[in-house]
N, C-alpha and C. Protein backbone atom coordinates (compact mmCIF):
# COMPACT_ATOMS: atom_id res chain seq x y z
N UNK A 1 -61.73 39.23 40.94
CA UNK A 1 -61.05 37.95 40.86
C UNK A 1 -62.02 36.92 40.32
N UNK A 2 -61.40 36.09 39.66
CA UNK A 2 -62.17 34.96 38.80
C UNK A 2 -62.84 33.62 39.86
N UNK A 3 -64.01 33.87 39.72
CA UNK A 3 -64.75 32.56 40.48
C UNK A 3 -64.02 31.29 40.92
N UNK A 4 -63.42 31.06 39.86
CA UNK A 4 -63.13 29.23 39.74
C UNK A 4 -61.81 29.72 39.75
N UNK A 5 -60.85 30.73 39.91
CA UNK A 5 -59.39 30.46 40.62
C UNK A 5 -59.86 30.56 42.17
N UNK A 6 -61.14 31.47 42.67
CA UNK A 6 -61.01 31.37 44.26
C UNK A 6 -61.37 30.40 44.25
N UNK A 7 -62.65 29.11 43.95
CA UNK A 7 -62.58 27.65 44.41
C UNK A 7 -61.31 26.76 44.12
N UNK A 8 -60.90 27.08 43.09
CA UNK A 8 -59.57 26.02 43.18
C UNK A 8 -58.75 26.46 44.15
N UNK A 9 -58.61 27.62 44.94
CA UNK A 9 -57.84 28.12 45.90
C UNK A 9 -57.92 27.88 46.93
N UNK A 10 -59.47 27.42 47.45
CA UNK A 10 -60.02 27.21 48.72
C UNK A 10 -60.01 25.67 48.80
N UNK A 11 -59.67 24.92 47.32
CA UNK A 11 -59.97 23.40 47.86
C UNK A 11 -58.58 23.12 47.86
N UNK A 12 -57.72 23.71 47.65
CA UNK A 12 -56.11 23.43 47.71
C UNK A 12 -56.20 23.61 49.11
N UNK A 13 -56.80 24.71 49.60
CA UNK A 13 -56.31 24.57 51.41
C UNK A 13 -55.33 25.96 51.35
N UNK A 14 -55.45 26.74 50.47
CA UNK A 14 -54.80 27.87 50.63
C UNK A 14 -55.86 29.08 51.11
N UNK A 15 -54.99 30.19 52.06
CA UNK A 15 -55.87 31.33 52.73
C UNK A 15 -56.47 31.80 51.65
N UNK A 16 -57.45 32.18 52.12
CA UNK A 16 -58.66 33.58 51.62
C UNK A 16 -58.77 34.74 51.74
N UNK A 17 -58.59 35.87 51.51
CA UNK A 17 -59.03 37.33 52.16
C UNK A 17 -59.94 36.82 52.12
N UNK A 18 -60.92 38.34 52.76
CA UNK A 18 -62.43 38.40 53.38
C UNK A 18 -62.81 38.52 52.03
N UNK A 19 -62.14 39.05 50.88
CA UNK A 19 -62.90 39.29 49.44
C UNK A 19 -63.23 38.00 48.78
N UNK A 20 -62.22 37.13 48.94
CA UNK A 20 -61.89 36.09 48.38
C UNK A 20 -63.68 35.22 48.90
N UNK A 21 -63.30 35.27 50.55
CA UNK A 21 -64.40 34.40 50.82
C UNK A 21 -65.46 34.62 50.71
N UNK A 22 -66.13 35.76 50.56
CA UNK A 22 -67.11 36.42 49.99
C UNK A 22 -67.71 35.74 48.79
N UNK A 23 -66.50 35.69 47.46
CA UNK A 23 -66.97 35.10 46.14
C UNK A 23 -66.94 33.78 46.68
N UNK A 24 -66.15 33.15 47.60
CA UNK A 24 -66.28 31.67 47.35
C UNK A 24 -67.61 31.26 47.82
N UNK A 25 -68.47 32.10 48.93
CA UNK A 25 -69.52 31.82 49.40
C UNK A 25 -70.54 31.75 48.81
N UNK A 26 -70.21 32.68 47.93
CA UNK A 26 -71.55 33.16 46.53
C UNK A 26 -71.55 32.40 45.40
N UNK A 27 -70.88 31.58 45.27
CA UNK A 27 -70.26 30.75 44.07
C UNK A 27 -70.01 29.32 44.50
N UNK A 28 -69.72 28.88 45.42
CA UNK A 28 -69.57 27.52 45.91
C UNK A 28 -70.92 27.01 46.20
N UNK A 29 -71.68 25.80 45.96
CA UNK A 29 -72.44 25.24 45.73
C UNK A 29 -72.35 24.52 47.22
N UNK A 30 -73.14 24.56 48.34
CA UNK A 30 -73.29 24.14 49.49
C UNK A 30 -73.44 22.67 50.05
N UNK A 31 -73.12 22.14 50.72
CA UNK A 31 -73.11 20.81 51.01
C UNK A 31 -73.77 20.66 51.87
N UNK A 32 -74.85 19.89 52.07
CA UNK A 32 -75.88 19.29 52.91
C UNK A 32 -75.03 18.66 53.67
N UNK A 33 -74.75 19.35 55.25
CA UNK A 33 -74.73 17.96 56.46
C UNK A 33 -75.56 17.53 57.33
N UNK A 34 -75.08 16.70 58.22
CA UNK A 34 -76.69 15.96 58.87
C UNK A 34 -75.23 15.74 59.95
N UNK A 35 -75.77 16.43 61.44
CA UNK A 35 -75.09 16.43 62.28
C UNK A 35 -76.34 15.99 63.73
N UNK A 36 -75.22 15.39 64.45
CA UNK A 36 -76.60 14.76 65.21
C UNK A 36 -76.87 16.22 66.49
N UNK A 37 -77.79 15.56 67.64
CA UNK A 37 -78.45 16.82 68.79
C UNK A 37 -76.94 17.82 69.28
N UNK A 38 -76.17 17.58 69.16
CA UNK A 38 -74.68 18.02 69.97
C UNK A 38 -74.03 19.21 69.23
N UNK A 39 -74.25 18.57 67.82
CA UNK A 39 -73.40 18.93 66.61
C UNK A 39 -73.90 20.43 66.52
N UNK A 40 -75.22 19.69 66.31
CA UNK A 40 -76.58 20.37 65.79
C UNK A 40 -76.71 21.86 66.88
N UNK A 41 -76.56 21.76 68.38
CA UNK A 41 -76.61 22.63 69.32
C UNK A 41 -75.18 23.36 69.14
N UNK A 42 -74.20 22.94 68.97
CA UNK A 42 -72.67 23.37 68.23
C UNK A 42 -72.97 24.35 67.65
N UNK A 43 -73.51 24.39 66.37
CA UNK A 43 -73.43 25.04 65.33
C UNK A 43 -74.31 25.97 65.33
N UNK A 44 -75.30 25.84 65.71
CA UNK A 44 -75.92 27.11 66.54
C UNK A 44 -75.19 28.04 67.38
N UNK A 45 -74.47 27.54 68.20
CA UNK A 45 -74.16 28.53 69.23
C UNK A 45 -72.87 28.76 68.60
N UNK A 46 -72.34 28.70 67.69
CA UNK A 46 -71.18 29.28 67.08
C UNK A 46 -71.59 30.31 66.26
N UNK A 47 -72.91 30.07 65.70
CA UNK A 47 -73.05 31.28 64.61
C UNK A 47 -73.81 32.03 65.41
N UNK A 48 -74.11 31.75 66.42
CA UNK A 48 -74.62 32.98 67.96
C UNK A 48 -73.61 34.14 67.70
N UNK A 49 -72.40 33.37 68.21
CA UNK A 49 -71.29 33.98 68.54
C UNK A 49 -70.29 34.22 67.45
N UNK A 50 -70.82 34.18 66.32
CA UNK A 50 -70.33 34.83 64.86
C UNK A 50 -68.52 34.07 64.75
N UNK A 51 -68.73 33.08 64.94
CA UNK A 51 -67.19 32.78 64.99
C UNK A 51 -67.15 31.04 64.21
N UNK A 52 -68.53 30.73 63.70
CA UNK A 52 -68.37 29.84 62.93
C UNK A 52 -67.47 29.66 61.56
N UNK A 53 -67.78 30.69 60.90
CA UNK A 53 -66.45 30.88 59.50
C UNK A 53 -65.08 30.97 59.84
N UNK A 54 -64.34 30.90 61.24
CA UNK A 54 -63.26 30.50 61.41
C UNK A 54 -62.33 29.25 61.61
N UNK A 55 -63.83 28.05 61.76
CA UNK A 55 -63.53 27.13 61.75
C UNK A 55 -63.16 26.10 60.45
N UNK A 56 -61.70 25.87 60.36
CA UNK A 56 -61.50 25.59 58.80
C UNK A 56 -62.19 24.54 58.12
N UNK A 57 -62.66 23.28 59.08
CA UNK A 57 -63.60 22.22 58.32
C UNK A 57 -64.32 22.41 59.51
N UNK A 58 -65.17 23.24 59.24
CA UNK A 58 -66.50 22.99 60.61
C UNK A 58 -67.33 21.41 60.29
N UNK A 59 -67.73 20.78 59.26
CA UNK A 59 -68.43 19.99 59.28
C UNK A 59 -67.66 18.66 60.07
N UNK A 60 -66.22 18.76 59.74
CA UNK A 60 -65.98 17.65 60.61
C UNK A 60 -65.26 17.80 62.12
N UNK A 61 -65.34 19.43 62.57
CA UNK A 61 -65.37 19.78 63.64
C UNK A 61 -66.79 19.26 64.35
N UNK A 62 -68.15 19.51 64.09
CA UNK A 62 -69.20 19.01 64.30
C UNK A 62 -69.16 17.84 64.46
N UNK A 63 -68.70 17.38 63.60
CA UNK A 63 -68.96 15.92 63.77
C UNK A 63 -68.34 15.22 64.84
N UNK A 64 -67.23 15.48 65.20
CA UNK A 64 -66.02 15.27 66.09
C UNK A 64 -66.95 15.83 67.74
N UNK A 65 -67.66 17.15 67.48
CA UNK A 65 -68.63 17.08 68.78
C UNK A 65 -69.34 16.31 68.81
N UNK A 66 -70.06 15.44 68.14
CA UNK A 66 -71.24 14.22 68.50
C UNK A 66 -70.67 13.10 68.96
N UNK A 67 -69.04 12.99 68.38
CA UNK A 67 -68.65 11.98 69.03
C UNK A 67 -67.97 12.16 70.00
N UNK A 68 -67.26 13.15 70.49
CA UNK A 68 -67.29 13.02 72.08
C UNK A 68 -68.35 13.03 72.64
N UNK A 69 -69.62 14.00 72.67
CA UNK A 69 -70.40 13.63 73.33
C UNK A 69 -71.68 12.52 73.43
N UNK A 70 -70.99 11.29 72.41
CA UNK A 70 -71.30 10.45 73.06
C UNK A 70 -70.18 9.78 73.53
N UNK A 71 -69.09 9.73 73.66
CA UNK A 71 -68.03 9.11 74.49
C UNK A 71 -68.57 9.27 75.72
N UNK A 72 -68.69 10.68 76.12
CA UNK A 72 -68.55 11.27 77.40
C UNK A 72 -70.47 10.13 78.11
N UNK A 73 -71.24 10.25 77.32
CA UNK A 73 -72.49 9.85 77.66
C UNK A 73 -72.40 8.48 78.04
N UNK A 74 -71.37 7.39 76.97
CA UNK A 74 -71.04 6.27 77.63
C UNK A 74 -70.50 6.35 79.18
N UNK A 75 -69.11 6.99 78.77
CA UNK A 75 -68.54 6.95 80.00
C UNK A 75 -69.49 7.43 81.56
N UNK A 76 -70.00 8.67 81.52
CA UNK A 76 -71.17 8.64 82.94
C UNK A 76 -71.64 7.84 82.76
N UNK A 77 -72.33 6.98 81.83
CA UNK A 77 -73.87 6.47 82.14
C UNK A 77 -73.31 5.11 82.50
N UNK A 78 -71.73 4.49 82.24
CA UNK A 78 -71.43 3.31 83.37
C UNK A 78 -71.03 3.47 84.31
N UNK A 79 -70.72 4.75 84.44
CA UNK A 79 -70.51 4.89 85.97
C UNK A 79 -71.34 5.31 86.90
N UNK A 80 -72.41 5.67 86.31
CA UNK A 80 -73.55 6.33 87.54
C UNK A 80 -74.22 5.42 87.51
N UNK A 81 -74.38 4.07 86.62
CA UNK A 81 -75.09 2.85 86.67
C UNK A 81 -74.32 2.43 87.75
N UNK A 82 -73.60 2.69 88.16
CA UNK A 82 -72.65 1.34 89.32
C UNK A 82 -72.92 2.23 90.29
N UNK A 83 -73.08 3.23 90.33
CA UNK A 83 -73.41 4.12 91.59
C UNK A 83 -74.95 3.45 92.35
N UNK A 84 -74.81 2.74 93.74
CA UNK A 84 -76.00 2.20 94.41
C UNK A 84 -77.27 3.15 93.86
N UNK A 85 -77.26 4.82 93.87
CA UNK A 85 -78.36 5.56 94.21
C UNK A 85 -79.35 5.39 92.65
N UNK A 86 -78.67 5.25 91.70
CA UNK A 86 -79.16 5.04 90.75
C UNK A 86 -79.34 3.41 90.05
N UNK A 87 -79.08 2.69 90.85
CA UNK A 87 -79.43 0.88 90.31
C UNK A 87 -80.76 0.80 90.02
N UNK A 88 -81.38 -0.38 89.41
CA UNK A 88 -82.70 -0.41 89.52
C UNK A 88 -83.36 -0.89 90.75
N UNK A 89 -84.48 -1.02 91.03
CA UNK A 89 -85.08 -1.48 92.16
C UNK A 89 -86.15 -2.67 92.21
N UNK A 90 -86.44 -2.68 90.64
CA UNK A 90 -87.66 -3.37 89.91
C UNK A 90 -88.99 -2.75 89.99
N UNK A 91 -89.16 -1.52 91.02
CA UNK A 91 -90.52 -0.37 90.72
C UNK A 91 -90.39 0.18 89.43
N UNK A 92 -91.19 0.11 88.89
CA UNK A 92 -90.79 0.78 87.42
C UNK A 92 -90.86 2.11 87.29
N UNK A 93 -91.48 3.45 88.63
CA UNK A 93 -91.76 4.18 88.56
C UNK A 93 -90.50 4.83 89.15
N UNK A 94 -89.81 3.82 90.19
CA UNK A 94 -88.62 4.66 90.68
C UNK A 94 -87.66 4.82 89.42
N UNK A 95 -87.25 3.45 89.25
CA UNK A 95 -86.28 3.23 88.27
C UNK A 95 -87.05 4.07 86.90
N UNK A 96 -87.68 4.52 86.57
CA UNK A 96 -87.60 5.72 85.73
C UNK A 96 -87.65 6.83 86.03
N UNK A 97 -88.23 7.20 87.17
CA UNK A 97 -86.90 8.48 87.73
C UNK A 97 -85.61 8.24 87.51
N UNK A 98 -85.13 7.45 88.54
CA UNK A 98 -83.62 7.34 88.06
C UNK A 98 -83.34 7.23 86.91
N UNK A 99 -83.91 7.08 85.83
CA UNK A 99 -83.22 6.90 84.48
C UNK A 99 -83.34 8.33 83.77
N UNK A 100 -83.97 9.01 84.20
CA UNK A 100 -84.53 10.38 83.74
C UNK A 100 -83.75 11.61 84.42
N UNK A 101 -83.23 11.21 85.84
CA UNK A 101 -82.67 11.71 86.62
C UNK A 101 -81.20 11.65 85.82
N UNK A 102 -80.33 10.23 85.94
CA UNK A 102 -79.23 10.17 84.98
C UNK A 102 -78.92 10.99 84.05
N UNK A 103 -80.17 10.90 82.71
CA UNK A 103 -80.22 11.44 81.82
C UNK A 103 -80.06 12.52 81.74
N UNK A 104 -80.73 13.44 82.73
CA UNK A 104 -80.68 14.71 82.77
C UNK A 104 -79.20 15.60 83.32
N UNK A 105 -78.52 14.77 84.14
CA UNK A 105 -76.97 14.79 84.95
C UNK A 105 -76.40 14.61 83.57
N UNK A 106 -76.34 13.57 82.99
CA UNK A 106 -75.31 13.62 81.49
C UNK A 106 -75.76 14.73 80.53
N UNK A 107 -76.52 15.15 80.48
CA UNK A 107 -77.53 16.20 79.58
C UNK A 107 -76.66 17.32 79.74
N UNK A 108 -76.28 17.40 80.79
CA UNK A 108 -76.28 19.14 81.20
C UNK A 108 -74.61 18.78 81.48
N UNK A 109 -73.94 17.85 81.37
CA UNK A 109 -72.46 17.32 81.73
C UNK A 109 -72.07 18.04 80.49
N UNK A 110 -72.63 17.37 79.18
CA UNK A 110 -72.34 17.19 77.82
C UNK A 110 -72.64 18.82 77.65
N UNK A 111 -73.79 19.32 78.01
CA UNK A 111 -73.63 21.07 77.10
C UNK A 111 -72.78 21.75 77.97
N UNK A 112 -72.46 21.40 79.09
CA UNK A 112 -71.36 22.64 80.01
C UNK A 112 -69.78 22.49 79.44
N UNK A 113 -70.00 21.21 79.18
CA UNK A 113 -68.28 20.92 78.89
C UNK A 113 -67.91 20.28 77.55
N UNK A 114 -68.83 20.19 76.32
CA UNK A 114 -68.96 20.30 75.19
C UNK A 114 -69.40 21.30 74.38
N UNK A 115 -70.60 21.39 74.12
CA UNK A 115 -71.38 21.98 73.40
C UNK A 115 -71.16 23.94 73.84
N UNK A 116 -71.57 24.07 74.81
CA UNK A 116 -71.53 25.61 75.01
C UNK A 116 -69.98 26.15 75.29
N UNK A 117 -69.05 25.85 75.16
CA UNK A 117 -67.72 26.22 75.82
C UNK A 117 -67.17 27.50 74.33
């Protein structure tokens, strides 16, 4: 099959066989993205799990993970700010525990129920 009918085929948004995608892979000229820490841990663990080429626009699937997980990072980090245990105190040594402590609670919020699922 001719190169440039499978790219005009693939940018119409029409299916691929596995042959098809093969040439389009070998022949399509790659696009640099820049995905942030979320995206970035995403896309790793998809091509872990060999199931990244099913995603039909992965780049703006990715992208769509950085921005929930920072939704989700807003949303804890005003609410565990209002939580007494984590306020500041004006020690600078506590209150950066607690800020490190936080950090680390949203850290591991964001890869259990974003990133690794």
């Amino acid at each position: 099959m001719n190169a440039a009918k499978v790219i005009a085929k693939a940018e119409r948004g029409e299916g691929l066989t596995v042959e098809e995608i093969k040439i389009y892979q070998a022949n399509a000229k790659p696009v640099k993205q820049v995905y942030g820490k979320y995206g970035t841990l995403k896309r790793k663990y998809l091509e872990e799990k060999g199931i990244d080429w099913t995603i039909a626009d992965l780049p703006t699937y990715l992208h769509n993970v950085d921005k929930q997980a920072d939704e989700l990072y807003e949303g804890m980090y005003s609410r565990l700010m209002c939580n007494e245990k984590y306020k500041r105190t004006g020690d600078f040594l506590e209150d950066l525990h607690r800020q490190t402590e936080v950090q680390h609670l949203i850290e591991e919020e964001i890869l259990n129920e974003i990133v690794y699922v």
